[in-house]
PDB file of N, CA and C in Angstrom:
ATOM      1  N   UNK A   1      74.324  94.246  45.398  1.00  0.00           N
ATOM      2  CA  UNK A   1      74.360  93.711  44.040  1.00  0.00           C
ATOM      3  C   UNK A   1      73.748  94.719  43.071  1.00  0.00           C
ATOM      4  N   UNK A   2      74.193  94.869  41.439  1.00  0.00           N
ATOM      5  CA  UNK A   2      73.833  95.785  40.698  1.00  0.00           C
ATOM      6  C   UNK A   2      72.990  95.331  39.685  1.00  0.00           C
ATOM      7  N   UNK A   3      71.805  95.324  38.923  1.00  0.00           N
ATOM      8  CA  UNK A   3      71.825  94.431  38.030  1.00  0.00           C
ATOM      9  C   UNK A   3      72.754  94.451  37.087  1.00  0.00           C
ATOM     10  N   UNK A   4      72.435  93.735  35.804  1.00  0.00           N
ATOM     11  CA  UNK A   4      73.511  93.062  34.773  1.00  0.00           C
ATOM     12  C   UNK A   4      73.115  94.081  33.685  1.00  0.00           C
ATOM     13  N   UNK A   5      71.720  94.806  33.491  1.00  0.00           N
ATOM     14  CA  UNK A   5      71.324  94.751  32.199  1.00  0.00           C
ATOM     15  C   UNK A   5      70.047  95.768  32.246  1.00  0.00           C
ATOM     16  N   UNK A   6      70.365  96.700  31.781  1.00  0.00           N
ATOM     17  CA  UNK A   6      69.427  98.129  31.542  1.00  0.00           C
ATOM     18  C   UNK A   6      67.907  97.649  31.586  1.00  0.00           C
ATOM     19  N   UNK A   7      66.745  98.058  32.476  1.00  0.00           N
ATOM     20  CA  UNK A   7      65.721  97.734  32.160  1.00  0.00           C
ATOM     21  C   UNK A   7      64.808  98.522  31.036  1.00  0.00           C
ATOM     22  N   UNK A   8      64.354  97.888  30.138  1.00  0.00           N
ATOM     23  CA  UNK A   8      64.288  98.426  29.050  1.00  0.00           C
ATOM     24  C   UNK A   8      62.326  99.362  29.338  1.00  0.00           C
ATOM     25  N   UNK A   9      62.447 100.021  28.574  1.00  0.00           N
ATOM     26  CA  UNK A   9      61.435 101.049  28.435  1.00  0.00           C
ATOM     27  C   UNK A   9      60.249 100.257  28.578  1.00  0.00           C
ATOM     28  N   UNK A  10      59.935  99.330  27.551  1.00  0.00           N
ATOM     29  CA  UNK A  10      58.643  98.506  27.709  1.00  0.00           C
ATOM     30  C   UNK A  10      58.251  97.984  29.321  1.00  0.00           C
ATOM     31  N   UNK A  11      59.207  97.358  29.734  1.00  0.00           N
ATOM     32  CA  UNK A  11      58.907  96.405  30.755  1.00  0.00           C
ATOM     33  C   UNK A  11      58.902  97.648  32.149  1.00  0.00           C
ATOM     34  N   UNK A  12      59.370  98.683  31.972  1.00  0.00           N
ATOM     35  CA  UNK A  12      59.185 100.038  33.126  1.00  0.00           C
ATOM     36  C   UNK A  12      57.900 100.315  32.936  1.00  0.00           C
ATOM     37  N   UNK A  13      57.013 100.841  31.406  1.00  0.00           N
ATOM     38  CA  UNK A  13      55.742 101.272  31.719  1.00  0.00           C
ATOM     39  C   UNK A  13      54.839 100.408  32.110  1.00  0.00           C
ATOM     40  N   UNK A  14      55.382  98.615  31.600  1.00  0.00           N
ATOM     41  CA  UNK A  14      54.422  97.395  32.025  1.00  0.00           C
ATOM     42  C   UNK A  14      54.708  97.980  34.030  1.00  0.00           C
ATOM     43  N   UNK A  15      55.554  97.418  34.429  1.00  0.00           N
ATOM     44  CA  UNK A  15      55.405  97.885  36.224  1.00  0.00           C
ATOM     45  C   UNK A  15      54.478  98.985  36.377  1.00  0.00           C
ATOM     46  N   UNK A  16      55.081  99.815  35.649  1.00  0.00           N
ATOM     47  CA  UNK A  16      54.240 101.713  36.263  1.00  0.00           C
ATOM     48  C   UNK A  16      52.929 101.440  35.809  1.00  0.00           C
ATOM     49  N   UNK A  17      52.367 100.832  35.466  1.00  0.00           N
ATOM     50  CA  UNK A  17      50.663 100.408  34.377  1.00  0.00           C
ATOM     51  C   UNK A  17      50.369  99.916  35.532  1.00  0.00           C
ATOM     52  N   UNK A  18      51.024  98.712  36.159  1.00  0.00           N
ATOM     53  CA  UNK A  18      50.629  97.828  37.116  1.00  0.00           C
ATOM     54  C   UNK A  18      50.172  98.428  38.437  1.00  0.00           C
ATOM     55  N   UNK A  19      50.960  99.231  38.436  1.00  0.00           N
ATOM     56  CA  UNK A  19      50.893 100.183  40.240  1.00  0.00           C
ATOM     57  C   UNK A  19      49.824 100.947  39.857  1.00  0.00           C
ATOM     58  N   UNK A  20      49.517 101.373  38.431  1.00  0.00           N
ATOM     59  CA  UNK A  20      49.043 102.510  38.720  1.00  0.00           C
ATOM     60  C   UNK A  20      47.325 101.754  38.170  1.00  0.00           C
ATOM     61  N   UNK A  21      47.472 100.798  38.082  1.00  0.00           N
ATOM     62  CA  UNK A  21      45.638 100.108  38.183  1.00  0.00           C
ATOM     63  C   UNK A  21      45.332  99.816  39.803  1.00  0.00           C
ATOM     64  N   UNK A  22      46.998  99.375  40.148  1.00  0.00           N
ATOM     65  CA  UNK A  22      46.109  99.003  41.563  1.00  0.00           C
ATOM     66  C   UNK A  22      45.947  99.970  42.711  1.00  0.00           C
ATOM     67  N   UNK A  23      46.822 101.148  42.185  1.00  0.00           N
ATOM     68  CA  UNK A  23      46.531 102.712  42.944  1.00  0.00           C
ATOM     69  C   UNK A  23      44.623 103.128  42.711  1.00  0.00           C
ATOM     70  N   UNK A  24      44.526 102.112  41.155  1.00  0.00           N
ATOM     71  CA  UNK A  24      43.352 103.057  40.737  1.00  0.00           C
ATOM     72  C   UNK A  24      41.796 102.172  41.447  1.00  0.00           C
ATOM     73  N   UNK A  25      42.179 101.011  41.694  1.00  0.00           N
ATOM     74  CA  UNK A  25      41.253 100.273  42.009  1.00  0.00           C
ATOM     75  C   UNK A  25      40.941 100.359  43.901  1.00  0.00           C
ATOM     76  N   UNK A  26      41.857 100.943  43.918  1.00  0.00           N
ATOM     77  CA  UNK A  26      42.307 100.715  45.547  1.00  0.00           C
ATOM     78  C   UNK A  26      41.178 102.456  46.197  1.00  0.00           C
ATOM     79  N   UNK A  27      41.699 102.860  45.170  1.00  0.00           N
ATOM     80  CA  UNK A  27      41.057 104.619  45.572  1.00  0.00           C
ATOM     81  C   UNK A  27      39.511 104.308  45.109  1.00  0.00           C
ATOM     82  N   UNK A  28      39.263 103.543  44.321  1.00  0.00           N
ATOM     83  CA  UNK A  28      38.191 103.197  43.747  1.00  0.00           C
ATOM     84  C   UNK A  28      37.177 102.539  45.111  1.00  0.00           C
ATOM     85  N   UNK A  29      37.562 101.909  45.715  1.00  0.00           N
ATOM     86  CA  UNK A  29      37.199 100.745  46.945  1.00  0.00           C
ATOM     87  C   UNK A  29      37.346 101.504  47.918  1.00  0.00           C
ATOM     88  N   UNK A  30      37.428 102.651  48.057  1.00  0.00           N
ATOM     89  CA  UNK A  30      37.861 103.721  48.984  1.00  0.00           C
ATOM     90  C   UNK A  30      36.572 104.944  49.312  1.00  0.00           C
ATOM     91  N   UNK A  31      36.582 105.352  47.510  1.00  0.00           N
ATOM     92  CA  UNK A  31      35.372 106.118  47.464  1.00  0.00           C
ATOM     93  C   UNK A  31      33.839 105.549  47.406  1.00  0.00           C
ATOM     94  N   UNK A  32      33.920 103.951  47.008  1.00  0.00           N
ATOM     95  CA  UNK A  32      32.790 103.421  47.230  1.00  0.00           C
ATOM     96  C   UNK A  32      32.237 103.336  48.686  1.00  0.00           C
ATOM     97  N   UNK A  33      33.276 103.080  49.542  1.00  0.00           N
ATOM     98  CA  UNK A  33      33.071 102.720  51.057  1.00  0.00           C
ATOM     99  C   UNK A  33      32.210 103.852  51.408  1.00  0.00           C
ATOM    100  N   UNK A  34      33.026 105.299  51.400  1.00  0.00           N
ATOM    101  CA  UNK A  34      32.745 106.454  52.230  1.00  0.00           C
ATOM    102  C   UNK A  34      31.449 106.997  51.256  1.00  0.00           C
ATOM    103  N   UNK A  35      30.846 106.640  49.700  1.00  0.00           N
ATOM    104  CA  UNK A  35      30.016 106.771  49.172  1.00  0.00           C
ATOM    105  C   UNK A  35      28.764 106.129  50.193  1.00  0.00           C
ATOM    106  N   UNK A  36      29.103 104.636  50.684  1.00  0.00           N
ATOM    107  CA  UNK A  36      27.794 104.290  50.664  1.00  0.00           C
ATOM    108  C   UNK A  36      27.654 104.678  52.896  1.00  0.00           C
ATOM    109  N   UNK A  37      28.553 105.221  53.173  1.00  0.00           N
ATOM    110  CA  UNK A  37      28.825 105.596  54.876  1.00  0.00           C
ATOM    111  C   UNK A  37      28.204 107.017  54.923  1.00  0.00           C
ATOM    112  N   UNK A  38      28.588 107.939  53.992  1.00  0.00           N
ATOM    113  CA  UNK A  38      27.492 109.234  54.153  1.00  0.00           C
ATOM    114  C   UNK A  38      26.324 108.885  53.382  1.00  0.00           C
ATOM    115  N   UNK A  39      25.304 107.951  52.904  1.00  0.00           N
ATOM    116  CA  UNK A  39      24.227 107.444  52.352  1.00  0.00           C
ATOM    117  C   UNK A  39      23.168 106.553  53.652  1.00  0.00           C
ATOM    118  N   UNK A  40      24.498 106.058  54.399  1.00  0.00           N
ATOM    119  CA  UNK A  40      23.613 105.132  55.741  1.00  0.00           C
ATOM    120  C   UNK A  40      23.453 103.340  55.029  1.00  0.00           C
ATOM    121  N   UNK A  41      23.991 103.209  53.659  1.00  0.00           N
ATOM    122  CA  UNK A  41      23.862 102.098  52.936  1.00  0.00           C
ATOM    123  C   UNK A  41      25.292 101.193  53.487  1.00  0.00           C
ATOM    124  N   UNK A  42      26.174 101.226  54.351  1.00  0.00           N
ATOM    125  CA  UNK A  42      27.099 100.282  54.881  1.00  0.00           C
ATOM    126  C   UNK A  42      27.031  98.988  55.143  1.00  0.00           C
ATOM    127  N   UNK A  43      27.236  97.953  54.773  1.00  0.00           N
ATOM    128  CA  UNK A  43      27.293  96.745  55.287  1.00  0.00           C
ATOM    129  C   UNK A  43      28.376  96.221  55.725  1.00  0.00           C
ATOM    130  N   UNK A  44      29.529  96.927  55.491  1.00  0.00           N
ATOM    131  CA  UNK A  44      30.845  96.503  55.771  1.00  0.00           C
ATOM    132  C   UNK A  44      31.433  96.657  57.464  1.00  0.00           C
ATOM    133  N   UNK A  45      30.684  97.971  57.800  1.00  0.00           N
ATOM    134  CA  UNK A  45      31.019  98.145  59.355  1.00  0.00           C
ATOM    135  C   UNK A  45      30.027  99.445  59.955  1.00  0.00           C
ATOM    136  N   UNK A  46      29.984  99.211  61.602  1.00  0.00           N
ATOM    137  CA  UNK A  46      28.674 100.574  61.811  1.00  0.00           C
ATOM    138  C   UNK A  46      29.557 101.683  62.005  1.00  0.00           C
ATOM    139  N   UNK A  47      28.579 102.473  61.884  1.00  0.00           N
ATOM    140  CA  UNK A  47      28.793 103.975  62.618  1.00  0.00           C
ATOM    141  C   UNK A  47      27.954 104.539  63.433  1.00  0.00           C
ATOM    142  N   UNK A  48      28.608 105.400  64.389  1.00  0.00           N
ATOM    143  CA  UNK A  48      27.789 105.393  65.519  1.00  0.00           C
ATOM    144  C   UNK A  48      26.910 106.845  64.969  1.00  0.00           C
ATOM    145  N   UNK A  49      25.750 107.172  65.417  1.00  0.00           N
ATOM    146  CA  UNK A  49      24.893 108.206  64.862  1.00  0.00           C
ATOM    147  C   UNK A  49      25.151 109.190  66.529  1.00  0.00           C
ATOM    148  N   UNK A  50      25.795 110.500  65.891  1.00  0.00           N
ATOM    149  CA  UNK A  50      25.654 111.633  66.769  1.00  0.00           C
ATOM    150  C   UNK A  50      24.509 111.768  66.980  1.00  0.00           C
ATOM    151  N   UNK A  51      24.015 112.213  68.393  1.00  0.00           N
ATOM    152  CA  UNK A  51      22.835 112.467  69.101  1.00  0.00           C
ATOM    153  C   UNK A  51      22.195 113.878  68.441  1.00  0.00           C
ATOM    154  N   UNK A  52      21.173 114.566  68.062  1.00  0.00           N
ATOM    155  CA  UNK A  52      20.873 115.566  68.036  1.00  0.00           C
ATOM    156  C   UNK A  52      19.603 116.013  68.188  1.00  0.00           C
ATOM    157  N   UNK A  53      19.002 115.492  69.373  1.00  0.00           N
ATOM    158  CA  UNK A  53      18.606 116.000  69.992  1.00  0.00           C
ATOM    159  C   UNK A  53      18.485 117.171  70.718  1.00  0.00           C
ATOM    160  N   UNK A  54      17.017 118.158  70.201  1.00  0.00           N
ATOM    161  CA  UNK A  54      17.202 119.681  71.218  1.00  0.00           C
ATOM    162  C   UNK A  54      16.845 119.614  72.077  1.00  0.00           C
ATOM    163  N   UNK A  55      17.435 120.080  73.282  1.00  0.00           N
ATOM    164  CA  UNK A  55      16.498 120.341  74.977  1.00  0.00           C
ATOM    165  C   UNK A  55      16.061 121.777  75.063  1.00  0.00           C
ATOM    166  N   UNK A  56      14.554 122.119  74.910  1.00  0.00           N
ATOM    167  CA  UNK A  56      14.239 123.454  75.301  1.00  0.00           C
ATOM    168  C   UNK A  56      13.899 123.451  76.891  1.00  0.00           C
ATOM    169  N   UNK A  57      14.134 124.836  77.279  1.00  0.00           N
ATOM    170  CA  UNK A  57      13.877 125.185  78.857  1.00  0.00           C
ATOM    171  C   UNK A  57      12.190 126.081  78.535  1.00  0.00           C
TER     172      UNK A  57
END
């Protein structure tokens, strides 16, 4: 099926506005996560802590 009727300019940048808040909120919720995961401030999920420990002889 084709549509009937040219989508007009307004109602294209209303969609492209739309995607592009929830592109912006989404990257937003993204960098907060991995902000507060290299800080040690996570509540959302663990991470396991590499050992680094030295062994001298």
């Amino acid at each position: 099926s084709v549509p009937k009727k040219r989508t007009s300019i307004s109602k294209k940048h209303i969609r492209k506005n739309i995607w592009k808040i929830k592109a912006y909120f989404t990257a937003l919720k993204a960098f907060s996560l991995a902000k507060s995961i290299s800080t040690d401030n996570s509540k959302s999920f663990f991470v396991q802590q590499p050992n680094n420990q030295t062994y001298s002889k």
